[in-house]
Protein backbone atom coordinates (compact mmCIF):
# COMPACT_ATOMS: atom_id res chain seq x y z
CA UNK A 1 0.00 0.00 0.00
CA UNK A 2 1.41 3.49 -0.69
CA UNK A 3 2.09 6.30 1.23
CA UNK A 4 -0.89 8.24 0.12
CA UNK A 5 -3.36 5.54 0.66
CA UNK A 6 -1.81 4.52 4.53
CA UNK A 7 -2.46 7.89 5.09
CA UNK A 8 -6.04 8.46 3.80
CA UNK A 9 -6.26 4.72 6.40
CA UNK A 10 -5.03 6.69 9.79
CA UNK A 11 -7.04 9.88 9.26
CA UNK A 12 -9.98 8.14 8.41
CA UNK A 13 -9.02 6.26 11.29
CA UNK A 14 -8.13 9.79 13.95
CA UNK A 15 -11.11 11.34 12.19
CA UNK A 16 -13.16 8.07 13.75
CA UNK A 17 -12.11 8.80 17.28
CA UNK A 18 -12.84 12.53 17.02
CA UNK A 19 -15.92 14.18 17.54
CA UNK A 20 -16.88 17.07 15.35
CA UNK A 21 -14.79 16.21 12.99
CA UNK A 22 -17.38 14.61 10.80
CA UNK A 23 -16.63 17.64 7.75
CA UNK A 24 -13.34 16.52 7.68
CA UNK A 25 -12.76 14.09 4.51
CA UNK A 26 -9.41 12.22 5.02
CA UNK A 27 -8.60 11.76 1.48
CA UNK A 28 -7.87 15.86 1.33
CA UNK A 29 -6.36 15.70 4.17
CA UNK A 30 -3.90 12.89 2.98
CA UNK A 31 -3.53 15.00 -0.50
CA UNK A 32 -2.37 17.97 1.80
CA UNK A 33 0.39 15.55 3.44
CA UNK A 34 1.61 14.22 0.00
CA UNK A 35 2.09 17.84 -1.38
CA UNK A 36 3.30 19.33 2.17
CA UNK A 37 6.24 15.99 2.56
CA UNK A 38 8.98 17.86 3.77
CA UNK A 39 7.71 19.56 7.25
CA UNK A 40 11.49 21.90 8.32
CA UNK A 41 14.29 22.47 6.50
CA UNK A 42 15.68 19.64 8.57
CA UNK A 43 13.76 17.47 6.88
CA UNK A 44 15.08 18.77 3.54
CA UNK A 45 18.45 18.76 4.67
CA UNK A 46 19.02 14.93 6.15
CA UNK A 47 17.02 13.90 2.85
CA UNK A 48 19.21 15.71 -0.06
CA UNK A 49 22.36 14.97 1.99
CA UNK A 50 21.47 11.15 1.68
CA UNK A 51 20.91 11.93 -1.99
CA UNK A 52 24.40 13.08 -2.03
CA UNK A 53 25.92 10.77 -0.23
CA UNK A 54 24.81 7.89 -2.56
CA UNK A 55 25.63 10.01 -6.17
CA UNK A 56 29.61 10.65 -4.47
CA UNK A 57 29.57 6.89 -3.83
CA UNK A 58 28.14 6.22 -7.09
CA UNK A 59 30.60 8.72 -8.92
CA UNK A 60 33.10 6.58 -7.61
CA UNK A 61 32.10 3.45 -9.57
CA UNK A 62 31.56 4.96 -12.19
CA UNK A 63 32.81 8.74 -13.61
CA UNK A 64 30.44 8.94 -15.99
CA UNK A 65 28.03 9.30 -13.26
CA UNK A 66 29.00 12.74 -12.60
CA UNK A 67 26.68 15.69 -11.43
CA UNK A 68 25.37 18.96 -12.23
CA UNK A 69 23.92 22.37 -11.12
CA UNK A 70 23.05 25.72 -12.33
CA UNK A 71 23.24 28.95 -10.12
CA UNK A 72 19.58 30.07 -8.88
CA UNK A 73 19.40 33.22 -7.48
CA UNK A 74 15.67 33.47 -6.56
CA UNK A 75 12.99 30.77 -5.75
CA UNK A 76 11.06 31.48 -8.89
CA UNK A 77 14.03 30.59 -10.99
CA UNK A 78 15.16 26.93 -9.24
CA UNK A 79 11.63 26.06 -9.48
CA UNK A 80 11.49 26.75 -12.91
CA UNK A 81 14.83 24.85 -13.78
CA UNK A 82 13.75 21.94 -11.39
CA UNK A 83 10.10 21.87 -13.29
CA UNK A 84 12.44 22.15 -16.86
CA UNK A 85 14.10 18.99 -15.96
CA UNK A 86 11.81 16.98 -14.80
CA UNK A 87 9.65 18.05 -18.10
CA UNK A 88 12.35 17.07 -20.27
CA UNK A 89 14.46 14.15 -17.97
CA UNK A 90 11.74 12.82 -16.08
CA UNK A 91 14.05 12.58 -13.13
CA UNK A 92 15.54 14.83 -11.32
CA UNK A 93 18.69 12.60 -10.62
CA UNK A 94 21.83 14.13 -10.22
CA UNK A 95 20.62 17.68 -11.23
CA UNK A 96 21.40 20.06 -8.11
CA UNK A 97 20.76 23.38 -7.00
CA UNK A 98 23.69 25.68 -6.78
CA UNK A 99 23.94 29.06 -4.38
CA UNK A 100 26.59 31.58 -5.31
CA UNK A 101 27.45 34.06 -2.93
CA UNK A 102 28.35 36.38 -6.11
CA UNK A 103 24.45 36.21 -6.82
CA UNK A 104 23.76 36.86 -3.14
CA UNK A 105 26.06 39.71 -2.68
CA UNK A 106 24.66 41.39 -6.42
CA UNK A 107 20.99 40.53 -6.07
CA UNK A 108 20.08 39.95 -2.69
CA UNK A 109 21.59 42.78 -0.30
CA UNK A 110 19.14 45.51 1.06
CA UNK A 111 22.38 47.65 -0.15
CA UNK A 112 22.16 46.63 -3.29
CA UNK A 113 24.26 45.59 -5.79
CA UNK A 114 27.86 44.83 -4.19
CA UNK A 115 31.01 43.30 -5.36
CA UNK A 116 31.48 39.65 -4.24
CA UNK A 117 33.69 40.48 -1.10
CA UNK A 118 31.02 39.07 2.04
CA UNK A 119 29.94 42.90 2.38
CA UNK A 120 26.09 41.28 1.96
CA UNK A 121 24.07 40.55 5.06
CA UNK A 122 24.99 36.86 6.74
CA UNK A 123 21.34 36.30 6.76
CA UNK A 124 20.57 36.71 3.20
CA UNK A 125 22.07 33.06 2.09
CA UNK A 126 19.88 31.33 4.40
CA UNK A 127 17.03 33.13 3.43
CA UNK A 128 17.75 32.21 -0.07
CA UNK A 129 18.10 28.50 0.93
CA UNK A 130 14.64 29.00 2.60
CA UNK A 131 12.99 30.34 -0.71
CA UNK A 132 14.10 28.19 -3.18
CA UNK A 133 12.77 25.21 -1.26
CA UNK A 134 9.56 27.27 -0.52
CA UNK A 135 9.39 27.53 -3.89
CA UNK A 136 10.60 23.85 -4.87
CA UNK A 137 7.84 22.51 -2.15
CA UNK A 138 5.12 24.73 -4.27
CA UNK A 139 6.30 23.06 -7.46
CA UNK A 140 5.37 19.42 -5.31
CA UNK A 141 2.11 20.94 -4.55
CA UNK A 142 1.15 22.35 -7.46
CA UNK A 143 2.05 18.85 -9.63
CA UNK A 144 0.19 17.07 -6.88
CA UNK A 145 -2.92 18.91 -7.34
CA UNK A 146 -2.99 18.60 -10.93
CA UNK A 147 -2.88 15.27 -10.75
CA UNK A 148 -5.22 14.58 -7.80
CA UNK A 149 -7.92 16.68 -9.90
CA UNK A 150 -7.49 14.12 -12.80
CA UNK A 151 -7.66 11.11 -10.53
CA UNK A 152 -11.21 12.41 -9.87
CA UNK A 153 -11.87 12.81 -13.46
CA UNK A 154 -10.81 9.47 -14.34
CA UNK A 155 -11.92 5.72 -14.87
CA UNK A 156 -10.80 2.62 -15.22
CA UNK A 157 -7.23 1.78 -16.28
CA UNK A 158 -6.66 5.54 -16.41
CA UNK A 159 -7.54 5.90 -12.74
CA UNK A 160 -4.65 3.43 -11.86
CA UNK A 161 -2.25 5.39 -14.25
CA UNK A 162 -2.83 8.15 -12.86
CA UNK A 163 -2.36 6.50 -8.64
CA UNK A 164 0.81 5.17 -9.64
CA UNK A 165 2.38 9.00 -10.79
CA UNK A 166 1.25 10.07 -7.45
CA UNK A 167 2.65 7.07 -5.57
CA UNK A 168 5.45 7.42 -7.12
CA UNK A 169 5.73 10.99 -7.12
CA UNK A 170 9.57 12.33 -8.51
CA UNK A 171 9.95 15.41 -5.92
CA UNK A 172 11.64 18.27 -7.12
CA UNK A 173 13.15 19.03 -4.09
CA UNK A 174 17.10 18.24 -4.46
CA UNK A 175 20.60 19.21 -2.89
CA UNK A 176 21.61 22.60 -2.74
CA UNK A 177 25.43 23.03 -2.70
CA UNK A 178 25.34 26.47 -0.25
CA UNK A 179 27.91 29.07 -0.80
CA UNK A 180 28.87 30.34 2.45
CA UNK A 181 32.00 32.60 1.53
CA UNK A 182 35.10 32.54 3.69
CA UNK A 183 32.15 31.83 6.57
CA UNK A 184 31.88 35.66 7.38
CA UNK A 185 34.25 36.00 10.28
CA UNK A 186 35.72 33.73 12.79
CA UNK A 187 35.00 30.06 13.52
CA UNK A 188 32.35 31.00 15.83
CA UNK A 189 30.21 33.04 12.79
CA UNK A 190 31.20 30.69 10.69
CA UNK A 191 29.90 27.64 12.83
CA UNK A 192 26.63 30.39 13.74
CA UNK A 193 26.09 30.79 10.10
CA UNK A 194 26.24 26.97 9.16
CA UNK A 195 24.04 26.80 11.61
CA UNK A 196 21.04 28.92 9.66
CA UNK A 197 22.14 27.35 6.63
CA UNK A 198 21.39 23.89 7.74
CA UNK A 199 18.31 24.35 9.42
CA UNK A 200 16.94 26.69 5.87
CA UNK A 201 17.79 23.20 4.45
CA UNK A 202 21.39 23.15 2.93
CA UNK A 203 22.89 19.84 3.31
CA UNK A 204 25.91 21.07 1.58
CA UNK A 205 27.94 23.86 2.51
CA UNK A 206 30.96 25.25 0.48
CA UNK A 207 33.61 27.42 2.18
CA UNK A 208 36.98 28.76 0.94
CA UNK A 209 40.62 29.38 2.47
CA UNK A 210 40.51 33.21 1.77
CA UNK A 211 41.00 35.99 4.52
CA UNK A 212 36.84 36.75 5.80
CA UNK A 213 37.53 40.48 5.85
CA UNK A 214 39.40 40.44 2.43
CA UNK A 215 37.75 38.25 1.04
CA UNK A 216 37.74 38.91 -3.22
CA UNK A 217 35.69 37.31 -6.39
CA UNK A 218 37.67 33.64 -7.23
CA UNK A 219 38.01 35.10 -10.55
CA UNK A 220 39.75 38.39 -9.59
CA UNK A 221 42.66 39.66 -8.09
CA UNK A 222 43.66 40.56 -5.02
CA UNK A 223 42.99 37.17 -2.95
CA UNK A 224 44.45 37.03 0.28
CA UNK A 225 44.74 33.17 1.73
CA UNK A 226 44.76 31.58 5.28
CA UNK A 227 47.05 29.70 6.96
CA UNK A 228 45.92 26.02 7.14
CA UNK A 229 45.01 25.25 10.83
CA UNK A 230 43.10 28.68 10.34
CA UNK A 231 41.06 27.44 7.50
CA UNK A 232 41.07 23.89 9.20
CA UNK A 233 38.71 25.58 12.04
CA UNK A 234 35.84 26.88 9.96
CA UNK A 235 36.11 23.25 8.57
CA UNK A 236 35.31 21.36 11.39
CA UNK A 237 32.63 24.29 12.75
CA UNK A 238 30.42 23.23 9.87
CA UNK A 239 30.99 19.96 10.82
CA UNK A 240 29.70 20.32 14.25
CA UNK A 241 27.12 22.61 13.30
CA UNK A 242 26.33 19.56 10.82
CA UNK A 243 26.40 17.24 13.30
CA UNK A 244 24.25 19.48 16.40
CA UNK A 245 21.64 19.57 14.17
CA UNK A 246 21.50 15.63 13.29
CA UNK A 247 22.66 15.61 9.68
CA UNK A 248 24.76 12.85 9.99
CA UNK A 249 25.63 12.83 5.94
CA UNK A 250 26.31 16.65 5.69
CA UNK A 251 28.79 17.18 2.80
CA UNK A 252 31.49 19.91 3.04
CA UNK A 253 33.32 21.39 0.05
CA UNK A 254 36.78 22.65 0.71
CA UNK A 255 37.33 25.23 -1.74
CA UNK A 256 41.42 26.51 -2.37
CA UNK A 257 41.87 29.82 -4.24
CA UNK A 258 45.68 29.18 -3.41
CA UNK A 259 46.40 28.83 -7.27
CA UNK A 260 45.09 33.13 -7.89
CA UNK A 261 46.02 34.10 -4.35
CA UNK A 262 49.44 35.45 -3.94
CA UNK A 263 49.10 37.04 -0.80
CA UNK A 264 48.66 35.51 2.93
CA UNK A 265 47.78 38.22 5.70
CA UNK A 266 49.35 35.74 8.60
CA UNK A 267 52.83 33.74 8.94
CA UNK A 268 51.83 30.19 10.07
CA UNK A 269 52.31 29.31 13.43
CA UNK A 270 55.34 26.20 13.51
CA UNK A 271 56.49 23.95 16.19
CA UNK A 272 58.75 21.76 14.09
CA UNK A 273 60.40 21.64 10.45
CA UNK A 274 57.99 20.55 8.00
CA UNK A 275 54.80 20.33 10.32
CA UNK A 276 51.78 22.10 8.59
CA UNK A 277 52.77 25.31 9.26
CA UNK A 278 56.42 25.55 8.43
CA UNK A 279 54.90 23.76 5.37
CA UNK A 280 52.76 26.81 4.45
CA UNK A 281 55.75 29.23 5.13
CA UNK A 282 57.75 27.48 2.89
CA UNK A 283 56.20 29.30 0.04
CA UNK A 284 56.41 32.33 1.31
CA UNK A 285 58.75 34.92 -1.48
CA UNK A 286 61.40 35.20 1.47
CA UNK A 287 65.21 36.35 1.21
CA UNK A 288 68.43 35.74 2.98
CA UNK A 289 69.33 38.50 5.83
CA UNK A 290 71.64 38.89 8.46
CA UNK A 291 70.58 40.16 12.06
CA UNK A 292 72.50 43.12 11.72
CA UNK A 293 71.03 44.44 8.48
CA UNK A 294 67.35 44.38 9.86
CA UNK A 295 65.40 47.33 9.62
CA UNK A 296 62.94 48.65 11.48
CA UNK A 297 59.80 46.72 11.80
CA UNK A 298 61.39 44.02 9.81
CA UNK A 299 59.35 40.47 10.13
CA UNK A 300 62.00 37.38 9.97
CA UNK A 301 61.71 33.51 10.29
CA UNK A 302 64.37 30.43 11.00
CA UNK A 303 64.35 27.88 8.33
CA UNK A 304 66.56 25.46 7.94
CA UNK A 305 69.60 27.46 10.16
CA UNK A 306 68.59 30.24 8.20
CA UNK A 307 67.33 34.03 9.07
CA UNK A 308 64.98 35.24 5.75
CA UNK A 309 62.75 38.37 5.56
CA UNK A 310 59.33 37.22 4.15
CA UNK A 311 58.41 39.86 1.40
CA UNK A 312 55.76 42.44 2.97
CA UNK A 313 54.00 44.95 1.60
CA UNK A 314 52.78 48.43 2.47
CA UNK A 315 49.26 46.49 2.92
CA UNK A 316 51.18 44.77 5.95
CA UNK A 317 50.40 41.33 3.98
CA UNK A 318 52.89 38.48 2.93
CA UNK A 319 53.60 37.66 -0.66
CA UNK A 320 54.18 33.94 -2.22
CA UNK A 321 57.25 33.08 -4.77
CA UNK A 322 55.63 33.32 -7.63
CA UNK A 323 54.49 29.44 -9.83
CA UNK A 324 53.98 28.21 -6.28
CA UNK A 325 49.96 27.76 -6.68
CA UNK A 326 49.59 24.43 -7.90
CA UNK A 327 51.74 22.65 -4.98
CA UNK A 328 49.48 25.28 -2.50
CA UNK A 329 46.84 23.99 -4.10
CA UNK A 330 47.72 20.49 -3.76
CA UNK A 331 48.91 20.72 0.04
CA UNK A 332 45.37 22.79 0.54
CA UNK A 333 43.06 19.84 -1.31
CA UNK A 334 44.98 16.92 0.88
CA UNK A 335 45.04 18.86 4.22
CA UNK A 336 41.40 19.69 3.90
CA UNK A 337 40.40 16.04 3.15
CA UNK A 338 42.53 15.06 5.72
CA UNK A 339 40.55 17.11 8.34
CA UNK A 340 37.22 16.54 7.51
CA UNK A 341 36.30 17.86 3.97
CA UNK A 342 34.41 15.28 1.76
CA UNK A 343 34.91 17.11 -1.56
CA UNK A 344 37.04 19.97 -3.21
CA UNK A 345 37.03 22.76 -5.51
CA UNK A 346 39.82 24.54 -7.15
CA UNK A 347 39.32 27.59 -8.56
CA UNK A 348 40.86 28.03 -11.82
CA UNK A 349 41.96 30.88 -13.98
CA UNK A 350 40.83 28.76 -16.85
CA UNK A 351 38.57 25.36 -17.94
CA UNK A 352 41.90 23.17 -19.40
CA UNK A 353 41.49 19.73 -17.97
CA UNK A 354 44.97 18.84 -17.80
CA UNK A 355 45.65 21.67 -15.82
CA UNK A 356 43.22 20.38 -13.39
CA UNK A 357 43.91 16.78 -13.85
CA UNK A 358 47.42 17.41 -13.37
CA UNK A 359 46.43 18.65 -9.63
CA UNK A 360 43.87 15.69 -8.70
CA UNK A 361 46.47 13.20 -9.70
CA UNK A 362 48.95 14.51 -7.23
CA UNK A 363 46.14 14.79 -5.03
CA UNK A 364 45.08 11.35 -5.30
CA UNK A 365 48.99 9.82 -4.66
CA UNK A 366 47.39 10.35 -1.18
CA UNK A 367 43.41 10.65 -0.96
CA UNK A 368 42.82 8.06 -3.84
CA UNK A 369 38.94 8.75 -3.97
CA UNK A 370 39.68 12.62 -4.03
CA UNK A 371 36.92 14.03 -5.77
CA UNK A 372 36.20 17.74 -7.01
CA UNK A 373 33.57 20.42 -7.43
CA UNK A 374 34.08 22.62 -10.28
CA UNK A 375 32.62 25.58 -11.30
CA UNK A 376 32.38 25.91 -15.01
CA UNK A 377 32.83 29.42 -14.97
CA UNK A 378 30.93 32.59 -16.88
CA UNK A 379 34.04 34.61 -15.82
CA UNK A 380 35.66 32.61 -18.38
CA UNK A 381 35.73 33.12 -22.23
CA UNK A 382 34.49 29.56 -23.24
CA UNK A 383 34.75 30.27 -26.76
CA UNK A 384 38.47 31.67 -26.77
CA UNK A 385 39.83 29.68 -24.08
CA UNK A 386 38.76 26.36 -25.95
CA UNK A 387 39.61 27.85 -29.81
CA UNK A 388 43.38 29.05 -28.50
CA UNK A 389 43.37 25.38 -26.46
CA UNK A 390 42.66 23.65 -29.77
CA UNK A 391 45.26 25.99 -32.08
CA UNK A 392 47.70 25.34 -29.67
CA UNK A 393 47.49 21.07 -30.28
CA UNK A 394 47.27 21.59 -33.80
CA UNK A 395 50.20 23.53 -34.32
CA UNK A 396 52.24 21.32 -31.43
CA UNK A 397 50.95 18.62 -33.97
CA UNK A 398 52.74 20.49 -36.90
CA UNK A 399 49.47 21.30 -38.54
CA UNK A 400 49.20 24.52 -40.38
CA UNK A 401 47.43 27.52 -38.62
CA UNK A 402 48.55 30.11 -40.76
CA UNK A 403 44.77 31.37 -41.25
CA UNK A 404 44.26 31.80 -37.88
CA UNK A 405 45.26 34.55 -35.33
CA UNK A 406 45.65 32.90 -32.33
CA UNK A 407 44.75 36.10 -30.09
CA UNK A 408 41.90 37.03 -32.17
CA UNK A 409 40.22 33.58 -32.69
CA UNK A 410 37.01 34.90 -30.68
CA UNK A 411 36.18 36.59 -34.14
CA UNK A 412 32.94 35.75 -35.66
CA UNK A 413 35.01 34.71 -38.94
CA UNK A 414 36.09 31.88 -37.53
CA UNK A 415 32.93 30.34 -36.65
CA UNK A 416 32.68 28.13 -39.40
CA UNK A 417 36.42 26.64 -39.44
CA UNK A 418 37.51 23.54 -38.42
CA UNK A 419 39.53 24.85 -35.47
CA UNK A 420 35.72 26.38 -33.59
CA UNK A 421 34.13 23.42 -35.14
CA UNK A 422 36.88 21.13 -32.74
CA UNK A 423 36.73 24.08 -29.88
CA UNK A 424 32.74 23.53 -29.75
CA UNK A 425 33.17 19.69 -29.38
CA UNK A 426 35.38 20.18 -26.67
CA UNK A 427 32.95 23.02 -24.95
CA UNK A 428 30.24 20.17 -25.28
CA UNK A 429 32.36 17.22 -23.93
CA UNK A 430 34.05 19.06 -21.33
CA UNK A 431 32.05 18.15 -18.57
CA UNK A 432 31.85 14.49 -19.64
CA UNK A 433 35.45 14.79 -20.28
CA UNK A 434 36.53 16.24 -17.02
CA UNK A 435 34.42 14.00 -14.80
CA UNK A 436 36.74 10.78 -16.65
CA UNK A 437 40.05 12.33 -16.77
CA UNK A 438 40.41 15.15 -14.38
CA UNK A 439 37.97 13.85 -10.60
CA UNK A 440 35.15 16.05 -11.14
CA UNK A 441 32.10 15.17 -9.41
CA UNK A 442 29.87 18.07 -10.04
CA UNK A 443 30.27 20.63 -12.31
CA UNK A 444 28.04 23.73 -11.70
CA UNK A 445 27.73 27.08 -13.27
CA UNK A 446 27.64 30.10 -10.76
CA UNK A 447 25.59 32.46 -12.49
CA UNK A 448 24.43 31.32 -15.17
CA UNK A 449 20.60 32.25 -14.60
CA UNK A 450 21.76 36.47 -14.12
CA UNK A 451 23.02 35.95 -17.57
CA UNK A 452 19.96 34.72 -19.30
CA UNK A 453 17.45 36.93 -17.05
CA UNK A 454 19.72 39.89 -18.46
CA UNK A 455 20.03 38.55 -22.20
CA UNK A 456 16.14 37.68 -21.97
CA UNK A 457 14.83 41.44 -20.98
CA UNK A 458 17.17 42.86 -23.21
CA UNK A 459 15.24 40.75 -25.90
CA UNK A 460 11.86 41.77 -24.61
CA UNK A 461 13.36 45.40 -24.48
CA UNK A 462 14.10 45.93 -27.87
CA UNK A 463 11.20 44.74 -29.42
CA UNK A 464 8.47 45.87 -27.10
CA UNK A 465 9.37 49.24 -26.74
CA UNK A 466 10.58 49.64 -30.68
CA UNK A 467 8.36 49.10 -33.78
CA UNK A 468 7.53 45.01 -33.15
CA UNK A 469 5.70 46.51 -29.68
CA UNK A 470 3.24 44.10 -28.16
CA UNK A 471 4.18 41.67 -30.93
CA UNK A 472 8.09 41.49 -29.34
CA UNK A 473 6.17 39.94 -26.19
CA UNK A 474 3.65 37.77 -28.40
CA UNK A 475 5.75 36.30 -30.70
CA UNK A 476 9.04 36.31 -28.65
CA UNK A 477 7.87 35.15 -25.06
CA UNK A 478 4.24 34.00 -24.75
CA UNK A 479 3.51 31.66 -28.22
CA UNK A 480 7.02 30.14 -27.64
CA UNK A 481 5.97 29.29 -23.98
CA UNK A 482 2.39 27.47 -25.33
CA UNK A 483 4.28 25.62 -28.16
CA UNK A 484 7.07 24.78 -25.92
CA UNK A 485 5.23 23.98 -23.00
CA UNK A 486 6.39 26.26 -20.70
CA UNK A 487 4.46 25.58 -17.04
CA UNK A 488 4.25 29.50 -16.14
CA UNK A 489 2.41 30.24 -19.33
CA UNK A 490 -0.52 29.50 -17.03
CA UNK A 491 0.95 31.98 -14.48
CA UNK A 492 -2.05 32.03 -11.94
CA UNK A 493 -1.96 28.11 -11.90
CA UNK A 494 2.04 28.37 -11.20
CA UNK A 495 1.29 31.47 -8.37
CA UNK A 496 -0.81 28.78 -7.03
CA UNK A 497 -4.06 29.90 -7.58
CA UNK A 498 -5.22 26.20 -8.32
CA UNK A 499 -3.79 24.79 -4.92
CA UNK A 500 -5.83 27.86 -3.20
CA UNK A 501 -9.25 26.53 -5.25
CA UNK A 502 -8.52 22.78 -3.88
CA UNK A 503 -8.30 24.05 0.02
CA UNK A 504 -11.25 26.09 -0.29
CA UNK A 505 -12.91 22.98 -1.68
CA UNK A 506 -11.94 21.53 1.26
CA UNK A 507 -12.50 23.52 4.07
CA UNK A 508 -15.98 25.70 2.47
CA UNK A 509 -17.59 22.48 0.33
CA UNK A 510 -20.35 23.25 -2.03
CA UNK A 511 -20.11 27.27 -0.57
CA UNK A 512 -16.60 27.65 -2.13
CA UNK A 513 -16.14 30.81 -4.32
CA UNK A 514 -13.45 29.54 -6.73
CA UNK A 515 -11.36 31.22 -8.87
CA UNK A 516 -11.01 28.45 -11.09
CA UNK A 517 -14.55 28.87 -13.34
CA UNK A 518 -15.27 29.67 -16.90
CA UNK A 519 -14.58 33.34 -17.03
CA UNK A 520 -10.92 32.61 -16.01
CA UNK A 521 -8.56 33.89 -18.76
CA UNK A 522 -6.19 31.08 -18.27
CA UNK A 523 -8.61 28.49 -19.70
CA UNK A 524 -7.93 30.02 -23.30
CA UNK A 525 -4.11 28.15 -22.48
């Protein structure tokens, strides 16, 4: 028996022992718990981290069984993706929700637009978490209620079709992989922050090794990194925030920005030669001084029987020898693992698999099952990185690119060649391609959702307000959302007007006023 028909079995059965309650028909009552199944963001939370759990696992048998998520930046829009996919897919497996702090910090402040430097409020990301699952829940509902309104409509073998969708209901609730910065301060706020996060319902949260209160973009300049037992902290107070809050499976992504980040605001604390700490110093850009030619306010360290003046600038932070990234990153991945990350992310100045395989492998020499998250980047040029990628094999191949510029191969008139024709296939394999050769588990795009709601309305823009006018709406938004089947083309249905019609159904009977009746406009969809 399913979970919809035990229910409709115990309220009928509560309803029995109740006086009074003799309006109350448990079958809606049973529909309301099948389109209300997640009751906190607890709930939510110990659920998509399970779902997690298994796909890493899975990933791990098999790298083709790799993950993905797009950047959401406001219920309405995960909703819409989730609904997308499971029009299209059928299943939601595998397909995630991602939160990017960028979005946060440039469409969620009461301040408005700000950089992506943690100068948004600490509350904003788990109300964000808290919205999109409002809004995923809704999309439940909503679904639901269609399909309990054709159950009563139908007969026969239909009737049975139409039981089994809801007992076997696909949810579109699913993991949210929760950006929560360089945690917003100390351990403390960051372990206070997890906190909200969690119980908004992120089973996932990502944090980074950059200074809180210099905290910069991955994809600009100007990152300042942490020493390792700092970063090491905020690691294990999402874990106990995790583990107060009884989510066992919660997954934490390590993310290094070592291979950007030149700077470090702190020299590590060392006790011994080549503990953690002396490790992390060891990149430091240092030279060779004698005691006596010290000047004032001069920082030094003792390695190896030596005195040597860390470089400092006039910002009082640290600088790193220069091409010492990769090995940061490297030490940064392992050490995190090591102390209680379960996956990583590297942030990259550019999508070139090698690049990044090259760092897993060393990686893996001693976390074998070392796994990444990787974000497939709108800071990057796809089109140029991949078309300069694939000029540079061909001519290492001896082929001849005479006809190509190499720094101008973004040009349009070179959109036809060969060389964009082999760039493309790459672009469309690379996430296929990346979860095989180079340990990447999920690949996500940050923002990929501010890019389309600004290339949309500039659409709509042009034509509506020039000489198409309300034709630039018809013919480029509404007819392509009836032919394509877009859900919201029926935008009171998706506000939820339906769900309202079915409660008052329930709770007013035959003296419901319904919004639902012939003279509603949506019918003509």
């Amino acid at each position: 028996m399913s979970q919809y028909q035990n229910d409709i079995q115990s309220i009928t059965a509560l309803k029995d022992k109740q006086a009074g309650w003799h309006a109350i028909n448990p079958e809606s009552a049973a529909r309301m718990r099948a389109q209300n199944r997640f009751q906190t963001g607890l709930d939510i939370a110990r659920y998509t981290a399970a779902i997690m759990r298994r796909d890493m696992a899975a990933y791990d048998a098999d790298p083709s069984q790799y993950t993905q998520s797009l950047g959401c930046w406001h219920g309405f829009i995960g909703q819409q993706k989730m609904i997308s996919i499971k029009k299209h897919f059928q299943t939601t497996e595998r397909r995630y929700l991602y939160l990017s702090g960028w979005m946060v910090a440039a469409l969620r402040s009461e301040f408005g637009p700000l950089p992506d430097q943690s100068m948004h409020e600490k509350t904003a990301v788990a109300s964000l978490i808290r919205e999109l699952y409002t809004f995923l829940r809704q999309a439940d509902a909503r679904e639901l209620g269609g399909l309990f309104r054709q159950l009563d409509a139908a007969e026969g073998p239909a009737r049975a079709a139409i039981q089994d969708k809801i007992d076997n209901f696909v949810t579109h609730v699913v993991p949210i992989i929760a950006d929560i910065d360089a945690g917003f301060g100390n351990a403390e706020a960051t372990y206070l922050m997890a906190k909200q996060m969690i119980e908004a319902g992120a089973c996932c949260i990502q944090i980074e090794n950059q200074v809180s209160d210099e905290k910069q973009c991955g994809h600009q300049d100007g990152k300042v990194t942490v020493p390792h037992e700092d970063f090491l902290a905020k690691i294990r107070a999402v874990r106990y925030a995790f583990l107060e809050l009884g989510v066992d499976d919660g997954i934490i992504v390590a993310r290094t920005d070592s291979l950007g980040a030149g700077l470090t605001k702190q020299i590590a604390y060392t006790r011994e030669p080549g503990d953690l700490g002396d490790q992390y110093n060891s990149f430091l850009d240092c030279e060779e001084v004698d005691s006596r030619a010290l000047g004032n306010g001069d920082v030094v360290i003792k390695r190896d029987g030596k005195l040597l003046r860390p470089k400092r600038l006039p910002s009082n932070l640290f600088q790193f020898r220069e091409g010492t990234g990769e090995a940061r990153c490297v030490l940064d991945c392992i050490t995190s693992l090591q102390n209680g990350a379960d996956l990583l992310w590297i942030e990259t100045e550019k999508p070139h698999i090698a690049q990044i395989g090259g760092m897993v492998n060393e990686i893996r020499k001693a976390i074998p099952n070392a796994k990444l998250v990787y974000n497939n980047s709108p800071s990057f040029n796809w089109t140029l990185n991949f078309r300069q990628q694939v000029y540079d094999s061909m001519k290492g191949e001896g082929a001849d690119v005479s006809r190509y510029e190499r720094s101008q191969l973004m040009s349009a008139e070179y959109d036809d060649s060969e060389l964009a024709r082999e760039a493309d296939e790459r672009i469309r394999t690379f996430q296929a391609d990346a979860a095989r050769e180079a340990g990447i588990f999920h690949h996500l795009i940050t923002l990929p959702t501010y890019h389309t709601a600004a290339l949309s309305t500039d659409n709509l823009a042009k034509e509506y307000f020039g000489e198409q006018g309300m034709l630039g709406y018809v013919a480029g938004v509404q007819r392509k959302e009836i032919r394509e089947g877009i859900a919201c083309v029926k935008h009171q249905n998706m506000s939820g007007s339906d769900i309202g019609d079915d409660h008052k159904e329930y709770f007013s009977g035959e003296a419901a006023l319904k919004a639902s009746g012939a003279a509603n406009t949506m019918n003509q969809f």
